[in-house]
C-alpha atoms as a PDB file:
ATOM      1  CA  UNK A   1      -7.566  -6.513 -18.856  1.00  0.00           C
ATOM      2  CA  UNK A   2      -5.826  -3.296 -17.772  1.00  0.00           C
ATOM      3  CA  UNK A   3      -3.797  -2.507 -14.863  1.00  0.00           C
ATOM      4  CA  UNK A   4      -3.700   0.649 -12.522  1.00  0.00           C
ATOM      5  CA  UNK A   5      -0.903   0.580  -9.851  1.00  0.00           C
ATOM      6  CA  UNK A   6      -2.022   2.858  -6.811  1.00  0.00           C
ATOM      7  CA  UNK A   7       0.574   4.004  -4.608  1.00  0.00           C
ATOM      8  CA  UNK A   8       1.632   7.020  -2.552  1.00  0.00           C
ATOM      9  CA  UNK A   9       3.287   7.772   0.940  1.00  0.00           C
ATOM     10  CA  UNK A  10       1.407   7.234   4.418  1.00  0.00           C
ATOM     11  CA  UNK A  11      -1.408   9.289   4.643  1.00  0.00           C
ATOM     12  CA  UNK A  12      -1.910  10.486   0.976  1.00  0.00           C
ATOM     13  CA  UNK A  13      -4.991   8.963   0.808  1.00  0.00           C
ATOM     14  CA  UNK A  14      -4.235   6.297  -1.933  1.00  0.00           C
ATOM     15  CA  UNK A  15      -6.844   3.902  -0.517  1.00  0.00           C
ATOM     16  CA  UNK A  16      -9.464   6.015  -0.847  1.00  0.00           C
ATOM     17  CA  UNK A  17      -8.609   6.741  -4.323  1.00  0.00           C
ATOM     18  CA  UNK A  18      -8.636   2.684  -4.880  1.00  0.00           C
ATOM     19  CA  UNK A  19     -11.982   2.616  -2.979  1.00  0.00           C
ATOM     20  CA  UNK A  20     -13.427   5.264  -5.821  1.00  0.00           C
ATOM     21  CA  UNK A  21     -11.870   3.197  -8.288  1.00  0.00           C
ATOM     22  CA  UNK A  22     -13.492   0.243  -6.864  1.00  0.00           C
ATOM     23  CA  UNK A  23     -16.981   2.170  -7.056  1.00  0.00           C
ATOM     24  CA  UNK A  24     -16.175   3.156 -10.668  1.00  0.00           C
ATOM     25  CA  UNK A  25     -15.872  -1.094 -11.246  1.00  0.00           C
ATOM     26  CA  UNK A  26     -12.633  -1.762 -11.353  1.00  0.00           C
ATOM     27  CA  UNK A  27     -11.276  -4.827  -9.198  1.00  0.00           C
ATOM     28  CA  UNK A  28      -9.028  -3.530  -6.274  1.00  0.00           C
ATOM     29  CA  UNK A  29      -6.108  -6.261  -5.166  1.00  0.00           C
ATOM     30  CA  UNK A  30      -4.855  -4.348  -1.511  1.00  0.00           C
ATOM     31  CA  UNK A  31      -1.432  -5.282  -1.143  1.00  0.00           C
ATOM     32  CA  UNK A  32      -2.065  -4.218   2.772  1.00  0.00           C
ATOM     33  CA  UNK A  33      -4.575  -6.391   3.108  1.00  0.00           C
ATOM     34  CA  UNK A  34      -2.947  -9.169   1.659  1.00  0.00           C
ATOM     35  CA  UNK A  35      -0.199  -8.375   4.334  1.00  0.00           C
ATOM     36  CA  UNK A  36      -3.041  -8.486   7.244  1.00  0.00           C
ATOM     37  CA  UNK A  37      -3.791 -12.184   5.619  1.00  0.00           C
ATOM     38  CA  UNK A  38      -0.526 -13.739   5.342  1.00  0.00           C
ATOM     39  CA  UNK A  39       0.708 -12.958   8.454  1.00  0.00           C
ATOM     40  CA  UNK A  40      -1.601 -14.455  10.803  1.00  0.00           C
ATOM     41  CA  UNK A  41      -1.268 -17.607  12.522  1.00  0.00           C
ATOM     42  CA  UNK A  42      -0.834 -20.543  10.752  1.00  0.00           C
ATOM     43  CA  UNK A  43       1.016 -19.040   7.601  1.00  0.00           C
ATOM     44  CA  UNK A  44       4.588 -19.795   6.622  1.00  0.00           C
ATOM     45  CA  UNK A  45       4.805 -16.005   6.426  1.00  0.00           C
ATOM     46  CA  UNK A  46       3.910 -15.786  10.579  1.00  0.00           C
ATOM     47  CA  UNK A  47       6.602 -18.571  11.537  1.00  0.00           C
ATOM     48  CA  UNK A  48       8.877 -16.425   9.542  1.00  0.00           C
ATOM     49  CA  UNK A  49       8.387 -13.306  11.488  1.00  0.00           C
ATOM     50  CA  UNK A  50       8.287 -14.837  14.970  1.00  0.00           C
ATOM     51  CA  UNK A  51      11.930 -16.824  14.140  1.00  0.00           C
ATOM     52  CA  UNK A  52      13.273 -13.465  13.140  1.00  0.00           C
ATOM     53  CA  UNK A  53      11.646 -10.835  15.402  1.00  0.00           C
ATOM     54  CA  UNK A  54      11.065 -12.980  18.539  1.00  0.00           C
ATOM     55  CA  UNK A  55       8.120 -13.448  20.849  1.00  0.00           C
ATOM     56  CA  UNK A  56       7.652  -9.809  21.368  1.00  0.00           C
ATOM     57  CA  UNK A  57       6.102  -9.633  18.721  1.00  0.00           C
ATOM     58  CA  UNK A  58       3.038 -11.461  19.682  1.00  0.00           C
ATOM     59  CA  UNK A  59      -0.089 -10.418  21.041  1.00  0.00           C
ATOM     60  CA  UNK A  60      -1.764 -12.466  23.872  1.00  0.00           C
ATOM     61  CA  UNK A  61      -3.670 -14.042  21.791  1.00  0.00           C
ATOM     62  CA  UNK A  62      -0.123 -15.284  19.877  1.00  0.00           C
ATOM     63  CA  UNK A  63      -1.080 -13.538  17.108  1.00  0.00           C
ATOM     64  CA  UNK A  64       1.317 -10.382  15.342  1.00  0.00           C
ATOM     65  CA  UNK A  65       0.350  -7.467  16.754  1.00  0.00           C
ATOM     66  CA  UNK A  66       1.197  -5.089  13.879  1.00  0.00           C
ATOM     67  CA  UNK A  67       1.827  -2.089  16.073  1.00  0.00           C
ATOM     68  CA  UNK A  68       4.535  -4.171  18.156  1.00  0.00           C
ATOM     69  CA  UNK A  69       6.061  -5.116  15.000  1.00  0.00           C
ATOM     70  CA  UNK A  70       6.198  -1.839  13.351  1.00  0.00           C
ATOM     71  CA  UNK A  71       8.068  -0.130  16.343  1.00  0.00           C
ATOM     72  CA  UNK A  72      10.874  -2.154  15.873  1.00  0.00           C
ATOM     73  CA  UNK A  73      10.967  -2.222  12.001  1.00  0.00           C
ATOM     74  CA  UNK A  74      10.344   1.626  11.657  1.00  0.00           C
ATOM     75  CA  UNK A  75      13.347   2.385  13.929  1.00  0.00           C
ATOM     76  CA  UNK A  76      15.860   0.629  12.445  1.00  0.00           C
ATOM     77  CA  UNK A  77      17.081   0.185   8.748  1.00  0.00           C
ATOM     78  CA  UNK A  78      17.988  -3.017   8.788  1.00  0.00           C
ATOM     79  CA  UNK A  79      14.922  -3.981  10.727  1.00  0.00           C
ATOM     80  CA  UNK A  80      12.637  -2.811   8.440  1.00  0.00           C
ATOM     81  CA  UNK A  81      15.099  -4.362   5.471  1.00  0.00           C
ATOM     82  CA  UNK A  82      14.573  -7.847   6.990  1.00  0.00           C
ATOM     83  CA  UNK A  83      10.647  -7.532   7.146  1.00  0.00           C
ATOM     84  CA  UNK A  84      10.412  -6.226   3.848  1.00  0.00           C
ATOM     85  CA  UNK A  85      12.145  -9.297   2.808  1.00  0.00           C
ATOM     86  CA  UNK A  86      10.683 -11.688   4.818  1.00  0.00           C
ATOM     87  CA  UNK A  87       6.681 -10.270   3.616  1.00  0.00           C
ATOM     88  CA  UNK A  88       7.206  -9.140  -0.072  1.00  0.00           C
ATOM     89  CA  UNK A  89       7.866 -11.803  -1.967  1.00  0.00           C
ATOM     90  CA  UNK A  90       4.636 -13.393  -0.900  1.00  0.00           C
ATOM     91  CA  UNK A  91       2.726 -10.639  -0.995  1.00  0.00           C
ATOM     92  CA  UNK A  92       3.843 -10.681  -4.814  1.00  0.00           C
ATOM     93  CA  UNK A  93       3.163 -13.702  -5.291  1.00  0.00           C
ATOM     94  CA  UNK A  94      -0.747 -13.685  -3.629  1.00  0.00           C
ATOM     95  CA  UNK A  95      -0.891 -10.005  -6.444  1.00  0.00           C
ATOM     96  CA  UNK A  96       0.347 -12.154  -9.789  1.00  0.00           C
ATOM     97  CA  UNK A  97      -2.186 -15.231  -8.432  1.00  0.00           C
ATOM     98  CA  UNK A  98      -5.066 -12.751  -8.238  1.00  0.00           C
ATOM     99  CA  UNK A  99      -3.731 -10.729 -11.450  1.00  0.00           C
ATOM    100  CA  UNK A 100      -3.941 -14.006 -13.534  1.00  0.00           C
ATOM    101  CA  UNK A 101      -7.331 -15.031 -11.712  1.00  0.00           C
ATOM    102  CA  UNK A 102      -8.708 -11.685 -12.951  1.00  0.00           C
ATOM    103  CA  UNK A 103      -7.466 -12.021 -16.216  1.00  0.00           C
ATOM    104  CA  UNK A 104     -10.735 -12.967 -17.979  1.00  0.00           C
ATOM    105  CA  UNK A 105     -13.248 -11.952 -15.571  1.00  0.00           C
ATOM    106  CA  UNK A 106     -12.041  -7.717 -15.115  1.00  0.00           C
ATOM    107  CA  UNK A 107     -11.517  -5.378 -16.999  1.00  0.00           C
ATOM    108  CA  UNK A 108      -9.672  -2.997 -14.973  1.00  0.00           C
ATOM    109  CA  UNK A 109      -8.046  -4.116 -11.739  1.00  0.00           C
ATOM    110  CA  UNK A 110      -6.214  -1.734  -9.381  1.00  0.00           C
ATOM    111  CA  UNK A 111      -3.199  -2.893  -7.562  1.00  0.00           C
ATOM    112  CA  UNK A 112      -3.312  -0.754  -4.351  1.00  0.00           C
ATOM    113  CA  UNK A 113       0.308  -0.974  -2.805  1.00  0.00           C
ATOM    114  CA  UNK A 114       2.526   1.846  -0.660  1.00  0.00           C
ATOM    115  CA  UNK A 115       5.776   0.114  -1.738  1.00  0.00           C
ATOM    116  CA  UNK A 116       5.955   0.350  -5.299  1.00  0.00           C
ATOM    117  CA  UNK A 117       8.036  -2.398  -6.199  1.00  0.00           C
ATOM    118  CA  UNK A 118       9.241  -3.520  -9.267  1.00  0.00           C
ATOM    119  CA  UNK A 119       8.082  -6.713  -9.516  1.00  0.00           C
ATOM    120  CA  UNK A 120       4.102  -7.428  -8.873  1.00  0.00           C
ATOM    121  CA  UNK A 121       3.934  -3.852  -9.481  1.00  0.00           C
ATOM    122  CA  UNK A 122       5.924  -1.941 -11.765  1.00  0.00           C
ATOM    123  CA  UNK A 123       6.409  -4.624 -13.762  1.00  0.00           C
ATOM    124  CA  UNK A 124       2.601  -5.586 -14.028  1.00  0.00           C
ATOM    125  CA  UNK A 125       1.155  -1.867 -13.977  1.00  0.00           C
ATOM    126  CA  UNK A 126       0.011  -0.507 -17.327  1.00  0.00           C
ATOM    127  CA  UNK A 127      -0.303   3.175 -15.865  1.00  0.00           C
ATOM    128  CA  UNK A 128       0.968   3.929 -12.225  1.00  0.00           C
ATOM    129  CA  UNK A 129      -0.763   6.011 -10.263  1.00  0.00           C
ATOM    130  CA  UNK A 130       0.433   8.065  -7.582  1.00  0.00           C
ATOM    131  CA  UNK A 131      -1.502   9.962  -4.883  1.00  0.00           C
ATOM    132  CA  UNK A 132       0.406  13.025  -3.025  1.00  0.00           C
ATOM    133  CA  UNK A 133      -0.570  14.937  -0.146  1.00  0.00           C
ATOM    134  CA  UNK A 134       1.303  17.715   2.071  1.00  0.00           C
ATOM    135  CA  UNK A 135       2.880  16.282   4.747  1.00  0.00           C
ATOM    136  CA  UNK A 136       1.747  18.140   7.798  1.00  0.00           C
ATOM    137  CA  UNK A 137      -1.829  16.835   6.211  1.00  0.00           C
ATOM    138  CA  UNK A 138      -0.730  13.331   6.177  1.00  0.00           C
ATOM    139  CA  UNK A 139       0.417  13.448   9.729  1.00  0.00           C
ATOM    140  CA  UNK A 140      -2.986  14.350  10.568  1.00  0.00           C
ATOM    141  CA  UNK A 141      -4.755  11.617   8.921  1.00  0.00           C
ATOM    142  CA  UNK A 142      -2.295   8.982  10.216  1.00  0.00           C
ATOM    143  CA  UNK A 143      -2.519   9.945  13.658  1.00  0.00           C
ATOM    144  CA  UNK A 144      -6.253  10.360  13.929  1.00  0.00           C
ATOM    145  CA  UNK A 145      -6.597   7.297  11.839  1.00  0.00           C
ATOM    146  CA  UNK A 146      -4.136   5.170  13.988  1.00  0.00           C
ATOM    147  CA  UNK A 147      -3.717   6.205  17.129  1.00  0.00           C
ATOM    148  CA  UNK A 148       0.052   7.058  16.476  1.00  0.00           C
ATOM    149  CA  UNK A 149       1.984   9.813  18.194  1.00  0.00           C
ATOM    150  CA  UNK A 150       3.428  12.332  15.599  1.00  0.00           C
ATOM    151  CA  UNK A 151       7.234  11.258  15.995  1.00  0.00           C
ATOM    152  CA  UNK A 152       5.928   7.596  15.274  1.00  0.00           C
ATOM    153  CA  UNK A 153       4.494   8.748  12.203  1.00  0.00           C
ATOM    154  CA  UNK A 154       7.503  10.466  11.057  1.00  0.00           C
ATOM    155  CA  UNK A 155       9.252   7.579  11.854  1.00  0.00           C
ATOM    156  CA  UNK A 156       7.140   5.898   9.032  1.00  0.00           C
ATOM    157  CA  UNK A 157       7.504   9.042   6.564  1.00  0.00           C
ATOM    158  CA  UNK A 158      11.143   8.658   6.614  1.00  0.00           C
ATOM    159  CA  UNK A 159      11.171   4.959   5.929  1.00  0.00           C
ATOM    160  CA  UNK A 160       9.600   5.582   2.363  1.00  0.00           C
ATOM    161  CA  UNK A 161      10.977   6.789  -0.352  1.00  0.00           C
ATOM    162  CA  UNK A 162      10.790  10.315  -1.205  1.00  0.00           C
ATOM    163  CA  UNK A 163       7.826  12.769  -3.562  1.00  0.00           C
ATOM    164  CA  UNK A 164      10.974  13.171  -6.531  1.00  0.00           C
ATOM    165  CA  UNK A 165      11.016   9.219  -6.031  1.00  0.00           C
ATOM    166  CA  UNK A 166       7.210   8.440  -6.591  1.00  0.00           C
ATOM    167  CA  UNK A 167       6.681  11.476  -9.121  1.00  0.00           C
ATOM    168  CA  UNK A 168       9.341   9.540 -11.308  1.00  0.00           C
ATOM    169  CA  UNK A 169       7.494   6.400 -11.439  1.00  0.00           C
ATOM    170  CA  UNK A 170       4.074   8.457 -11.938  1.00  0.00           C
ATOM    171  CA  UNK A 171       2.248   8.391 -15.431  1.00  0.00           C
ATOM    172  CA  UNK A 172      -0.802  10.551 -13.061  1.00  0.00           C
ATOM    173  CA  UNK A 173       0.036  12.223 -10.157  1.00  0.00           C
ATOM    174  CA  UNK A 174      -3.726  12.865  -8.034  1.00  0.00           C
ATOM    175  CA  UNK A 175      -3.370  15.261  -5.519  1.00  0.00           C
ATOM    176  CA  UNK A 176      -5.384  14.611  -2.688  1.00  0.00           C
ATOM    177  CA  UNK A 177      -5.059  18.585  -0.521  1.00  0.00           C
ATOM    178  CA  UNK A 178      -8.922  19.029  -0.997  1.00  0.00           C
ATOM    179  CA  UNK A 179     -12.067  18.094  -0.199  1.00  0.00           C
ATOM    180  CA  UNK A 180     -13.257  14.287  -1.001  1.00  0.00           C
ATOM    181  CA  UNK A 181     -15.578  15.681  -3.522  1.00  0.00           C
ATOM    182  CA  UNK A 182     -12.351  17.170  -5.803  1.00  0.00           C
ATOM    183  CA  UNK A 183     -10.466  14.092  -5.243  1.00  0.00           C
ATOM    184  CA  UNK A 184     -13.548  11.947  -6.557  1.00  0.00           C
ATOM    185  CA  UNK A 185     -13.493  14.308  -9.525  1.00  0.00           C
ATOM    186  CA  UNK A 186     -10.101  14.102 -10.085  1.00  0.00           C
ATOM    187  CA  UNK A 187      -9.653  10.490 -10.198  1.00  0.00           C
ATOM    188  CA  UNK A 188     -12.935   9.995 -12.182  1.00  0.00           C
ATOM    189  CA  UNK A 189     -11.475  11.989 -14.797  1.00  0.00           C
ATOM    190  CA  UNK A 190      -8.134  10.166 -15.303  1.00  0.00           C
ATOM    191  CA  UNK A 191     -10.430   6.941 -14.999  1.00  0.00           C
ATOM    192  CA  UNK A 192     -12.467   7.735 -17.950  1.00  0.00           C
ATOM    193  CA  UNK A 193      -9.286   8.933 -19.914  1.00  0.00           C
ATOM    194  CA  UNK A 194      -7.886   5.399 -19.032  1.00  0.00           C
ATOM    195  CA  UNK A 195     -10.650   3.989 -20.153  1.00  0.00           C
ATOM    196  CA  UNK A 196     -10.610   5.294 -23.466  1.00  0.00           C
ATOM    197  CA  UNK A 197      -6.544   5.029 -23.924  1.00  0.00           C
END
C-alpha cells in the first residue's frame, strides 16, 4: 500500500484533487470529515469542546455548530491552539485506524488533511502532495462555498501556515489557477508517475 498526503491552504482546492484521486481508485481518508464525525454529540471529543468553549457553542439542537466555533478559534491564537489540541490527536488516531484497516485491501490511499501534521501525516505519507492557488482566487471559492464574509476568510488564511511553509513539505506541488479540466490533467499525470515509482 502507498500513501499520498493531500494538503493545501483554504480554498486551494485540495479536495477536489482527493475527489479525482478517489475516481482514479485510490481510497480517500478526509481528515475534515473525520472532524464532522467526532465532534458530534455523544463523542468524548464533543464533551471536550463544550467544557472548554462553553455553551455558545451549541446549536439548538445541542449540537456544535461549526461556524459558532470557528469565530472564536479563528480570532484568537490561543483559541485556535486549544482546539487544535483538543481535535487532533483523535483525528490521528481515527487516520492510523483506517491506514492499518486499508493496509491489505488498497493500494493507494489518500490522506486528505489542511493541517499537515507530523504525525498521521507526515510521518505516514510516502509522497505529500500539496495543492496551491492565488489567494484572491481562494477567497472566492471560500466565500461562495461558505457563506463567509471576506475578512472571516482572511481570518482563516492567516491561521495557516504560509506557501514557503507547504512548498517545503511538497514532493508535487499541483496548481489549481485553471480550469477543472487542467487540474484533472495535472493530477492524473503525477498519479500515473506515482504509480509507476
Amino acid at each position: 500500500m502507498k500513501t499520498i498526503g493531500v494538503t493545501g491552504k483554504i480554498g486551494s482546492g485540495k479536495s477536489t484533487v482527493s475527489k479525482i484521486l478517489a475516481d482514479m481508485g485510490a481510497a480517500v481518508i478526509d481528515a475534515d470529515a473525520i472532524y464532522r464525525s467526532i465532534t458530534k454529540k455523544g463523542h468524548e471529543v464533543y464533551d471536550e469542546l463544550v467544557d472548554s468553549f462553553g455553551d455558545e457553542i451549541l446549536d439548538d439542537n445541542g449540537e456544535i455548530d461549526r461556524k459558532k466555533l470557528a469565530a472564536i478559534a479563528f480570532q484568537d491564537e490561543e483559541e485556535l491552539k486549544k482546539l487544535n489540541d483538543i481535535t487532533h490527536k483523535h483525528i490521528v488516531r481515527v487516520i492510523i485506524d483506517k491506514l492499518n484497516e486499508y493496509k491489505n485491501k488498497e493500494k493507494v490511499v489518500v490522506i486528505d488533511a489542511a493541517i499537515p501534521v507530523e504525525h498521521g501525516f507526515l510521518d505516514v505519507a510516502d509522497q505529500v502532495w500539496v495543492v496551491l492557488a492565488d489567494k484572491e482566487t481562494r477567497i472566492n471559492r471560500v466565500m461562495k462555498r461558505s457563506g463567509l464574509t471576506y475578512e472571516q476568510v482572511l481570518e482563516r488564511m492567516n491561521s495557516q501556515p504560509g506557501d514557503d511553509y507547504y512548498c517545503g513539505i511538497a514532493d508535487v506541488i499541483i496548481q489549481n489557477d485553471g480550469s477543472f479540466e487542467d487540474l484533472k490533467a495535472e493530477v492524473e499525470e503525477n498519479f500515473r508517475r506515482f504509480e509507476l515509482e
